[in-house]
Protein backbone atom coordinates (compact mmCIF):
# COMPACT_ATOMS: atom_id res chain seq x y z
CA UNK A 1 -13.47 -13.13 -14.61
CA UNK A 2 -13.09 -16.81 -15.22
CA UNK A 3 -9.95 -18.43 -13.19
CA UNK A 4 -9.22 -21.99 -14.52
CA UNK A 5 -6.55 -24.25 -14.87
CA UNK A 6 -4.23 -23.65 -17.63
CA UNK A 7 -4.35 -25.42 -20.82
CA UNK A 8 -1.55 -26.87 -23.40
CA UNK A 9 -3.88 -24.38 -26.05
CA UNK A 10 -3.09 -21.29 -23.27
CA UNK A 11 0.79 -21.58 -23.77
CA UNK A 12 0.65 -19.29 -27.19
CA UNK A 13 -1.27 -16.42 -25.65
CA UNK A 14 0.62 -16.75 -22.40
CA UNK A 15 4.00 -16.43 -24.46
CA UNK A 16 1.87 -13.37 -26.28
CA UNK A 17 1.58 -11.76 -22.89
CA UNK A 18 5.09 -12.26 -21.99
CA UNK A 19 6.24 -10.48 -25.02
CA UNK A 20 3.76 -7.39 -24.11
CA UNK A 21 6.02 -6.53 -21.28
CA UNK A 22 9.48 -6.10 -22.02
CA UNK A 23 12.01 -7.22 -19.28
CA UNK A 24 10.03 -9.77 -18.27
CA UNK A 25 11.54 -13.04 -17.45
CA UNK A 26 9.74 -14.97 -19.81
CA UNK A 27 9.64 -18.94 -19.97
CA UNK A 28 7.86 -18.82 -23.29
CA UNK A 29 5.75 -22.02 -24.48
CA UNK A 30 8.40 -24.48 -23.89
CA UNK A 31 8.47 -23.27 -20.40
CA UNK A 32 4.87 -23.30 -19.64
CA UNK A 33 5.04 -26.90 -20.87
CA UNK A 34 8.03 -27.65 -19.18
CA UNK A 35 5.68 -26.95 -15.72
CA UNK A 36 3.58 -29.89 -17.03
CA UNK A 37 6.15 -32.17 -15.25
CA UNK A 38 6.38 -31.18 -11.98
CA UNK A 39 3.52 -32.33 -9.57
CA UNK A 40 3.80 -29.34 -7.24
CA UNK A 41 3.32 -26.92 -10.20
CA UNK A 42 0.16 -24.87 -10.96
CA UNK A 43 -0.54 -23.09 -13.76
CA UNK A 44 -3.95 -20.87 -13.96
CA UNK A 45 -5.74 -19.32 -16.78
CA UNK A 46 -7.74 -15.87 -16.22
CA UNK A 47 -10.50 -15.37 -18.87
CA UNK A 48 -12.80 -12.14 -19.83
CA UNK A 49 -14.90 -12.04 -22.82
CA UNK A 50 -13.51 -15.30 -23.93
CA UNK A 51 -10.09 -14.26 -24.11
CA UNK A 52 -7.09 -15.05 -22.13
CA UNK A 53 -6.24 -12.12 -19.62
CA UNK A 54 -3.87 -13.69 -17.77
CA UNK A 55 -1.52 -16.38 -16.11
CA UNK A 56 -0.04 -17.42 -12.75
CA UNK A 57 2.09 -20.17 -11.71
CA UNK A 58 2.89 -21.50 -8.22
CA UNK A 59 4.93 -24.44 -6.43
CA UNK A 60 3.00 -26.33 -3.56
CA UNK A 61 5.94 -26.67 -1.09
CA UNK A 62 4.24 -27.07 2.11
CA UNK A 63 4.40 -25.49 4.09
CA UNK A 64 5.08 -22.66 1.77
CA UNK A 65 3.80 -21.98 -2.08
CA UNK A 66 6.38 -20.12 -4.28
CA UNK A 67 4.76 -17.63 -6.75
CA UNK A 68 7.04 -18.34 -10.01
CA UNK A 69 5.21 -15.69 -12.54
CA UNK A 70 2.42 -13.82 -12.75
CA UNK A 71 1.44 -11.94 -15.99
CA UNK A 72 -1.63 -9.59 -17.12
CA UNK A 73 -2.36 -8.91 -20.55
CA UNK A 74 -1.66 -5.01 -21.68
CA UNK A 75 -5.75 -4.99 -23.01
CA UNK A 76 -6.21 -6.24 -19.41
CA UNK A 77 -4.65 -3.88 -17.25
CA UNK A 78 -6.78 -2.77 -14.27
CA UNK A 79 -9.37 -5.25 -14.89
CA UNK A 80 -9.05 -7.31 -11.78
CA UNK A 81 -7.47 -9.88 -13.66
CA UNK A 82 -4.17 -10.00 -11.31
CA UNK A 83 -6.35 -9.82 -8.19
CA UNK A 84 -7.99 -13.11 -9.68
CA UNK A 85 -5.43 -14.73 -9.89
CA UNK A 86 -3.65 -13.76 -6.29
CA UNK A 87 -7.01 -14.92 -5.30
CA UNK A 88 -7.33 -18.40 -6.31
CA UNK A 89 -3.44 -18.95 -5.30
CA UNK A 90 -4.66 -18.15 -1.82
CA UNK A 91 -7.83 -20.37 -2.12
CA UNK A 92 -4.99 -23.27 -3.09
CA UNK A 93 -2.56 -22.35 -0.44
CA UNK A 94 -5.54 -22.59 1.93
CA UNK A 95 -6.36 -26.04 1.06
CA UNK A 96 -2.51 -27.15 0.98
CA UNK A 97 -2.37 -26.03 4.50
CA UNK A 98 0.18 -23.80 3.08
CA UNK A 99 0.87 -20.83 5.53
CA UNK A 100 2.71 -18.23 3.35
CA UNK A 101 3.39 -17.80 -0.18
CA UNK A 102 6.99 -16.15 -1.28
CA UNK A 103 7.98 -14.35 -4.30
CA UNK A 104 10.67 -12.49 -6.03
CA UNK A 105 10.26 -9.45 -7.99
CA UNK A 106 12.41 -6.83 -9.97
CA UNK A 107 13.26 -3.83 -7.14
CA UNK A 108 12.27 -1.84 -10.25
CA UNK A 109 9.13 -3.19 -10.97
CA UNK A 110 6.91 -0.63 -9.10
CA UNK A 111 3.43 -1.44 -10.37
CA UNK A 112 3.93 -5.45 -9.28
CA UNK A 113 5.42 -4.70 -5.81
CA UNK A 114 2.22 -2.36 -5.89
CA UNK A 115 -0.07 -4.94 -6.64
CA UNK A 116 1.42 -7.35 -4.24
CA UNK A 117 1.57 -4.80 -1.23
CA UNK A 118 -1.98 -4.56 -2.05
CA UNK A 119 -2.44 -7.84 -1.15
CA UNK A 120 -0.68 -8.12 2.02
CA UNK A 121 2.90 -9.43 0.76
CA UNK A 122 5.68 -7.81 2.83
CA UNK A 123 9.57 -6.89 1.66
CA UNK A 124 11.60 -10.03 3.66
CA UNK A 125 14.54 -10.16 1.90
CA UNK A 126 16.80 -8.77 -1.21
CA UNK A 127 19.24 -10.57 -3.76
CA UNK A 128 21.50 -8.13 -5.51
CA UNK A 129 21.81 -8.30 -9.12
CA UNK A 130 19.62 -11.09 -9.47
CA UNK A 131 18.17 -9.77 -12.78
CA UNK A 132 20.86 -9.95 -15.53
CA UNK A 133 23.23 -9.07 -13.28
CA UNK A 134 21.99 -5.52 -12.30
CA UNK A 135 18.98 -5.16 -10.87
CA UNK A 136 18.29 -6.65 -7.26
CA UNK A 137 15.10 -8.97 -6.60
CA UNK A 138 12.90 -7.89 -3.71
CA UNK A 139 12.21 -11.09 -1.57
CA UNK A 140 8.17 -10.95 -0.69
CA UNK A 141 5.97 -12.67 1.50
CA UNK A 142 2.73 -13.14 2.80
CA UNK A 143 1.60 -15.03 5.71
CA UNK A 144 -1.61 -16.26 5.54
CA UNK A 145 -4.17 -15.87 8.53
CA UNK A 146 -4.32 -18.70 10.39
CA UNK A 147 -8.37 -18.40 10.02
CA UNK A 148 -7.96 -19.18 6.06
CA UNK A 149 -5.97 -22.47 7.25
């Protein structure tokens, strides 16, 4: 699994994964682009066999980073691909000095709070009917041994 920075050429499959998952808050190219602009953004690519996998984007707001999205191709499902990713964000919130890294997710969304239990993130907070109005977001967060700093 190849993790690199993302690409203006990545923006059409990332918008191809969006549309995989149905529900998902998608920022489509435009979006992706949009991220271009802002100097704490990061956008990563995950590659296998040559083909995009994956995306993530974060905000560098030290002392915190601020997972925005986080998307896994259907084909790449259970790959590792998501793990990758979660992966390299730590590596940069490491070497931002960054000691924990938030997120939001759909209460509904069982396979991403999953995936990000997994990987140490704890339930912190909740915003009711933050998705169109109905569904609450779980607040998440992980704080980052002090030994990775």
């Amino acid at each position: 699994m190849l993790i690199r920075r993302a690409r203006k050429e990545d923006y059409p499959a990332f918008a191809a994964i969006e549309a995989e998952h149905p529900g998902y808050p998608a920022w489509g190219e435009r979006g992706f682009a949009a991220e271009e602009a802002n100097r704490n953004s990061v956008t990563l690519a995950a590659e296998l066999d040559g083909r995009t996998a994956g995306f993530i984007n974060f905000w560098i707001l030290r002392p915190q980073v601020q997972l925005n999205t986080l998307a896994v191709g259907r084909a790449f499902l259970r790959r590792g691909a998501a793990a990758a990713l979660l992966g390299k964000l730590f590596e940069y919130a490491a070497k931002s000095l960054c000691r924990e890294v938030d997120l939001e997710v759909n209460e509904h969304n069982a396979a991403a709070i999953a995936l990000y239990r997994r990987h140490g993130f704890e339930v912190v907070g909740k915003r009711p009917k933050f998705y169109n109005n109905t569904d609450a977001a779980l607040l998440l967060r992980r704080v980052l041994p002090s030994k990775d700093l």
